[in-house]
PDB file of N, CA and C in Angstrom:
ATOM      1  N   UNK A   1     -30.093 -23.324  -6.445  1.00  0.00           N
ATOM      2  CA  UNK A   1     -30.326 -21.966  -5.985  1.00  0.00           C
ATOM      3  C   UNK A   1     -30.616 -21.068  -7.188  1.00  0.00           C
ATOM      4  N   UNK A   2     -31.920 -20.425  -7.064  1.00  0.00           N
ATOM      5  CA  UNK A   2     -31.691 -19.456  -7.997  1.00  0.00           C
ATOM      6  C   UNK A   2     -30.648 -18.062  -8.033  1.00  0.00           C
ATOM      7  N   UNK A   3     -30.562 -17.913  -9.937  1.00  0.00           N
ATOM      8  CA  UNK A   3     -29.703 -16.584  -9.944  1.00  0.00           C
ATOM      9  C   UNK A   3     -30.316 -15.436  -9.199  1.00  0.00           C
ATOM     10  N   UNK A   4     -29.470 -14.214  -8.582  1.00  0.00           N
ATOM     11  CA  UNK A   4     -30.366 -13.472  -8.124  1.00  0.00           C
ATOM     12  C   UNK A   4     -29.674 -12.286  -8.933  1.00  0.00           C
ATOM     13  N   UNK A   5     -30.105 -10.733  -9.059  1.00  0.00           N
ATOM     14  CA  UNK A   5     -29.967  -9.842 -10.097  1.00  0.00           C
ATOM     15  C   UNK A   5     -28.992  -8.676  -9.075  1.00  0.00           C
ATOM     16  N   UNK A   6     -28.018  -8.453  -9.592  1.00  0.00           N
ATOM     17  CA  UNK A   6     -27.223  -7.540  -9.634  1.00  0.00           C
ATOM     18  C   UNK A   6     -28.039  -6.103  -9.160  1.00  0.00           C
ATOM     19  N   UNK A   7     -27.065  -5.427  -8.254  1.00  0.00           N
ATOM     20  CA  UNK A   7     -27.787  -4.116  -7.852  1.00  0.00           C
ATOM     21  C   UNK A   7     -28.280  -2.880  -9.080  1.00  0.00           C
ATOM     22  N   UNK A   8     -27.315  -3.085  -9.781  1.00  0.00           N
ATOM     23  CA  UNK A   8     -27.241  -2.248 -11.249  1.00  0.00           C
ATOM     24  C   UNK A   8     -28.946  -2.940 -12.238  1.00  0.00           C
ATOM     25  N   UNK A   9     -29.192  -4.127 -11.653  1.00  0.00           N
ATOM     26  CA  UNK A   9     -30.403  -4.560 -12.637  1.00  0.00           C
ATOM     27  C   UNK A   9     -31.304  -4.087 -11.842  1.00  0.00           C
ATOM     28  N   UNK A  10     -31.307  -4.158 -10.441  1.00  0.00           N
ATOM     29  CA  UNK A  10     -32.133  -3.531  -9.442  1.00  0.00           C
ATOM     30  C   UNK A  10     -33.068  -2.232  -9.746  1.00  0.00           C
ATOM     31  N   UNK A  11     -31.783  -1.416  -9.911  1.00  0.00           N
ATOM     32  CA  UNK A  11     -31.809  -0.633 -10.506  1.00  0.00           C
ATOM     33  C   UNK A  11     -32.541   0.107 -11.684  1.00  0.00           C
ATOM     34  N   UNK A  12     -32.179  -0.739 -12.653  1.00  0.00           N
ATOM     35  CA  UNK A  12     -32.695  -0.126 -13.958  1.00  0.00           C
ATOM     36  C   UNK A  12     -34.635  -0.981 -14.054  1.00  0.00           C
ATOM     37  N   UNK A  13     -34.938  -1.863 -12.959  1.00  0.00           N
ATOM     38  CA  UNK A  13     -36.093  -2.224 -12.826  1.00  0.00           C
ATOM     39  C   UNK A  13     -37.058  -0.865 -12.507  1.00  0.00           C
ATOM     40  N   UNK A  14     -36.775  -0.561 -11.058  1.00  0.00           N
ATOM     41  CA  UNK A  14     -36.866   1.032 -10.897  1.00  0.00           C
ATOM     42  C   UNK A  14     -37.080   1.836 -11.530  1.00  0.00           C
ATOM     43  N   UNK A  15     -36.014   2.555 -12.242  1.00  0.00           N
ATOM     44  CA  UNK A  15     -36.016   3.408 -13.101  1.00  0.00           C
ATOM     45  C   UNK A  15     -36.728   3.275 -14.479  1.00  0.00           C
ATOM     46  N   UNK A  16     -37.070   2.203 -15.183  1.00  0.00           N
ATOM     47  CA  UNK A  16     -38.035   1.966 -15.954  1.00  0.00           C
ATOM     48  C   UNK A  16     -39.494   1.976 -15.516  1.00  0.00           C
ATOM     49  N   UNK A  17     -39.375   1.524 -14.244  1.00  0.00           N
ATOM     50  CA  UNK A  17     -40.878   1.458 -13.492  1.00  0.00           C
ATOM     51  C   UNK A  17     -41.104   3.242 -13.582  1.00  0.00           C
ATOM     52  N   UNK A  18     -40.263   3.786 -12.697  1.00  0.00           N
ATOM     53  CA  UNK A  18     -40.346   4.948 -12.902  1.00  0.00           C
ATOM     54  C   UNK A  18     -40.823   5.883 -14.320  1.00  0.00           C
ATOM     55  N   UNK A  19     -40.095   5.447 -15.208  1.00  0.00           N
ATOM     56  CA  UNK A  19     -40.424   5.774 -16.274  1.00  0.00           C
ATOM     57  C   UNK A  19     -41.778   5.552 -16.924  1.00  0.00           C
ATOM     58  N   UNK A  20     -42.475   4.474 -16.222  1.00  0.00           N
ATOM     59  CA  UNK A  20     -43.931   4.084 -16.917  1.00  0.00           C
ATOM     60  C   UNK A  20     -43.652   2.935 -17.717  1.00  0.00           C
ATOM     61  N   UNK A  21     -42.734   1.941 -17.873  1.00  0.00           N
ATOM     62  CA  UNK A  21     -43.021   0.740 -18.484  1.00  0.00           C
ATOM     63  C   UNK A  21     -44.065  -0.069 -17.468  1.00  0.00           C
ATOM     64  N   UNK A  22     -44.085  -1.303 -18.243  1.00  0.00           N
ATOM     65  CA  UNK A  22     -45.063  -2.069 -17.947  1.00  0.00           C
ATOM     66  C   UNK A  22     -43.994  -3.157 -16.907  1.00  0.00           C
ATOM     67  N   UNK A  23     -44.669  -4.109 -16.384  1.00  0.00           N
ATOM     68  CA  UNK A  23     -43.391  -5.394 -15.825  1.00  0.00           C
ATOM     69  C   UNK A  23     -43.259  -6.180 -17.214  1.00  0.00           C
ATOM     70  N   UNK A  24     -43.987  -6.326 -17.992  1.00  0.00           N
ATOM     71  CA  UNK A  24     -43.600  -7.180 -19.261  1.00  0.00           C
ATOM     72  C   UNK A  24     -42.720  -6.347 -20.063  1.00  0.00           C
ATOM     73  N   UNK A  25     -42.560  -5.090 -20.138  1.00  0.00           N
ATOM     74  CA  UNK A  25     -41.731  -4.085 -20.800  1.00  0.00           C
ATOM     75  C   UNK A  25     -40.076  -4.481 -20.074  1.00  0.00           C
ATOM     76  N   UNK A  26     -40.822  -4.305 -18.821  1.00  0.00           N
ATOM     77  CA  UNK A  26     -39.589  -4.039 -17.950  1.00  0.00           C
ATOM     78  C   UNK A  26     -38.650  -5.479 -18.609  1.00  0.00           C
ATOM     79  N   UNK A  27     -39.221  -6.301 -18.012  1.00  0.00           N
ATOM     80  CA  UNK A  27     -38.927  -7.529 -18.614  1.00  0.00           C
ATOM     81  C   UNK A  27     -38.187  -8.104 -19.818  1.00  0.00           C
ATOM     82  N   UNK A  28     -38.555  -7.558 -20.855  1.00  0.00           N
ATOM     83  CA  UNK A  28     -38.592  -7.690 -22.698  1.00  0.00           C
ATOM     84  C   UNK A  28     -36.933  -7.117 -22.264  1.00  0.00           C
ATOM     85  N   UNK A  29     -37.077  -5.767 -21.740  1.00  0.00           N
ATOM     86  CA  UNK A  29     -36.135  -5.048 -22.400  1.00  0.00           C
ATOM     87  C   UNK A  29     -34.690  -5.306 -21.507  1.00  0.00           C
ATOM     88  N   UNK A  30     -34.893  -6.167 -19.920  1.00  0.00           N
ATOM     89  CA  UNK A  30     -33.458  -6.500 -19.377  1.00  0.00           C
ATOM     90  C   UNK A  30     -33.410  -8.079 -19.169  1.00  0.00           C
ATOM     91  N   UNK A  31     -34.167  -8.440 -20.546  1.00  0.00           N
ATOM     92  CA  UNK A  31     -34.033 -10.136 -20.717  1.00  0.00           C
ATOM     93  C   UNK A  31     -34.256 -10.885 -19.829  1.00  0.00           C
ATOM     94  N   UNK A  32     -35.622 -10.320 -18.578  1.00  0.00           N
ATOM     95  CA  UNK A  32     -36.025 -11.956 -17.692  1.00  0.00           C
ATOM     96  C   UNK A  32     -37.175 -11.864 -17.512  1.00  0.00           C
ATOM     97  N   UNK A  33     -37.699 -12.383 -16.814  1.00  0.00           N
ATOM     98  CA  UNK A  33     -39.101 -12.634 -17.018  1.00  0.00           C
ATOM     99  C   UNK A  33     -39.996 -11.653 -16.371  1.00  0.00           C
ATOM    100  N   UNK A  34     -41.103 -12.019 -16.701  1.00  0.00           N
ATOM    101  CA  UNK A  34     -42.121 -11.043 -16.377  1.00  0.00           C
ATOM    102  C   UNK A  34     -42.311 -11.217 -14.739  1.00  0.00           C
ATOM    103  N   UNK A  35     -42.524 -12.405 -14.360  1.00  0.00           N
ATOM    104  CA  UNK A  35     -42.948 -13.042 -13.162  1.00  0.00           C
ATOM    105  C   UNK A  35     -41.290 -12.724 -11.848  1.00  0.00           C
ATOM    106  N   UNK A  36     -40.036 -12.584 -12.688  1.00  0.00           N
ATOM    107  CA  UNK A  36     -38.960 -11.460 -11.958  1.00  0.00           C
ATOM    108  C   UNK A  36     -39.324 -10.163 -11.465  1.00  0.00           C
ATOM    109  N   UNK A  37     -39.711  -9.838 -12.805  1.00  0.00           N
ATOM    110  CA  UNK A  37     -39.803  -8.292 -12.382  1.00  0.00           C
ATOM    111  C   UNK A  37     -41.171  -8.276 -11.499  1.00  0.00           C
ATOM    112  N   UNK A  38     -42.049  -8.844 -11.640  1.00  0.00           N
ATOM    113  CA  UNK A  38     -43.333  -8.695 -10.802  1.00  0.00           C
ATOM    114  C   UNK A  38     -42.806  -8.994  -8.650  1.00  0.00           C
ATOM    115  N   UNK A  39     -41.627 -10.469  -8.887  1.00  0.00           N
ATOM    116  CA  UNK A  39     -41.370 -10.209  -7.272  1.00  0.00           C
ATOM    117  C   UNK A  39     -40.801  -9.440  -6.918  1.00  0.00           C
ATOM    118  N   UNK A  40     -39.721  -8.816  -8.148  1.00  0.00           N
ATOM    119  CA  UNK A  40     -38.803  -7.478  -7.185  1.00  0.00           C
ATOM    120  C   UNK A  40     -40.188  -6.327  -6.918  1.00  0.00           C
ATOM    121  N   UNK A  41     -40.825  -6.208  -7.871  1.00  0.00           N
ATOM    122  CA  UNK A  41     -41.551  -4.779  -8.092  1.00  0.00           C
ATOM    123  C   UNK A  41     -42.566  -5.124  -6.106  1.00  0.00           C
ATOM    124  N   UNK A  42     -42.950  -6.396  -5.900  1.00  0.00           N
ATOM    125  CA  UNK A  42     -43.669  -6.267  -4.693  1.00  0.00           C
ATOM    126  C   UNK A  42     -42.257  -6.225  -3.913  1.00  0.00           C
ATOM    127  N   UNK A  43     -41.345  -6.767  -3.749  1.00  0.00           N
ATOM    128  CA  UNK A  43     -40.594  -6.820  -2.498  1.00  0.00           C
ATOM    129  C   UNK A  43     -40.258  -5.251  -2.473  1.00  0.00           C
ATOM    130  N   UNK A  44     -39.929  -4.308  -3.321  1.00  0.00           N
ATOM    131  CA  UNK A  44     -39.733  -2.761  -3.503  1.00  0.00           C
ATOM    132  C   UNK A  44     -40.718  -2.326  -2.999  1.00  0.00           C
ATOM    133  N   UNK A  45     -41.951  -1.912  -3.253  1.00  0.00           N
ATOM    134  CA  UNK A  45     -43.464  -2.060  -2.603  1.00  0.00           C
ATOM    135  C   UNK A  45     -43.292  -2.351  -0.668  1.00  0.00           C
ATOM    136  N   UNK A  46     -43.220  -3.398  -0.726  1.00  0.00           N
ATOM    137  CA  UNK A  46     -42.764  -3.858   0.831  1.00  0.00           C
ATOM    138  C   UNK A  46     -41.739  -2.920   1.447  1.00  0.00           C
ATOM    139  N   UNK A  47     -41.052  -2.705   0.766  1.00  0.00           N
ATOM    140  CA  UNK A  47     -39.863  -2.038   1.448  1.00  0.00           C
ATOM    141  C   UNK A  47     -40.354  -0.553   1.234  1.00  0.00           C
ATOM    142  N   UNK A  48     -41.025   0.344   0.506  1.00  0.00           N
ATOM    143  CA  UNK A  48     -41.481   1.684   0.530  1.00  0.00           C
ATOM    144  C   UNK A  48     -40.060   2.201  -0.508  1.00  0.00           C
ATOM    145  N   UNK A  49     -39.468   1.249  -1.894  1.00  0.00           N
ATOM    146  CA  UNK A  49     -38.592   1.649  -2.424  1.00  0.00           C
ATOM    147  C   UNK A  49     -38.768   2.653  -3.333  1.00  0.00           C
ATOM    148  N   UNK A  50     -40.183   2.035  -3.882  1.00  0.00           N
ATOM    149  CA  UNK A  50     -40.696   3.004  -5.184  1.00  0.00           C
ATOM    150  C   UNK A  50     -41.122   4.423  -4.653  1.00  0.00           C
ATOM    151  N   UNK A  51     -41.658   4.636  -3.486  1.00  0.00           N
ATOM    152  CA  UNK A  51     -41.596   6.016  -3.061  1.00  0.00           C
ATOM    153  C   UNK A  51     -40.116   6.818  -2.844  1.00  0.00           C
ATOM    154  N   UNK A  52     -39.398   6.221  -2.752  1.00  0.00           N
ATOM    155  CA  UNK A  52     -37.969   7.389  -2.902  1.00  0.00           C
ATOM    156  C   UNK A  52     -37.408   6.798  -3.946  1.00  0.00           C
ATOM    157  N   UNK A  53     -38.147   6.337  -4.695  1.00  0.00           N
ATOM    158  CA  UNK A  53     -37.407   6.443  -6.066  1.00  0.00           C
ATOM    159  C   UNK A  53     -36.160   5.687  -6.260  1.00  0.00           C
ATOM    160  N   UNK A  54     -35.261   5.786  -7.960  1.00  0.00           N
ATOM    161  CA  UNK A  54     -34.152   4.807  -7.879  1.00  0.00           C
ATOM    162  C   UNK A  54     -32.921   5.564  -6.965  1.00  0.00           C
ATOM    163  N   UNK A  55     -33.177   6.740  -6.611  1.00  0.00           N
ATOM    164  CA  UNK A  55     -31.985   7.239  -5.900  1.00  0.00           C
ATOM    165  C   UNK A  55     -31.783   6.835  -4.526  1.00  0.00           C
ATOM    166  N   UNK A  56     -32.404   5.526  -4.055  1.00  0.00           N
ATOM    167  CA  UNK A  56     -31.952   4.752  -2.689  1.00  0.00           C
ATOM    168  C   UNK A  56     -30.950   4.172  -3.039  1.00  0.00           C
ATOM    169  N   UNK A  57     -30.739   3.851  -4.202  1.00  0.00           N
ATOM    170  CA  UNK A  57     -29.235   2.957  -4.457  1.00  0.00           C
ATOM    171  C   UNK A  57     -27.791   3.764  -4.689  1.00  0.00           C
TER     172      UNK A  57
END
């Protein structure tokens, strides 16, 4: 089974997105991969997360 990421990493995916990093930024800087941050960033997308921002959590 894969690991899956803590709400708090959830999180700071978001809020960097928010901020204007890149997914490879995003990536570099909470130590996993690029191809992580690329499925949360669509499943967020799917869900309409990135429009209300990190304050859904």
């Amino acid at each position: 089974m894969a690991n899956k990421l803590d709400p708090m990493d959830l999180k700071q995916i978001l809020t960097l997105h928010l901020d204007g990093y890149s997914n490879r930024k995003i990536g570099s800087v909470l130590g996993i991969s690029r191809n992580t941050v690329n499925t949360y960033m669509q499943l967020f997308a799917g869900q309409r997360l990135l429009i209300q921002g990190a304050s859904g959590f």
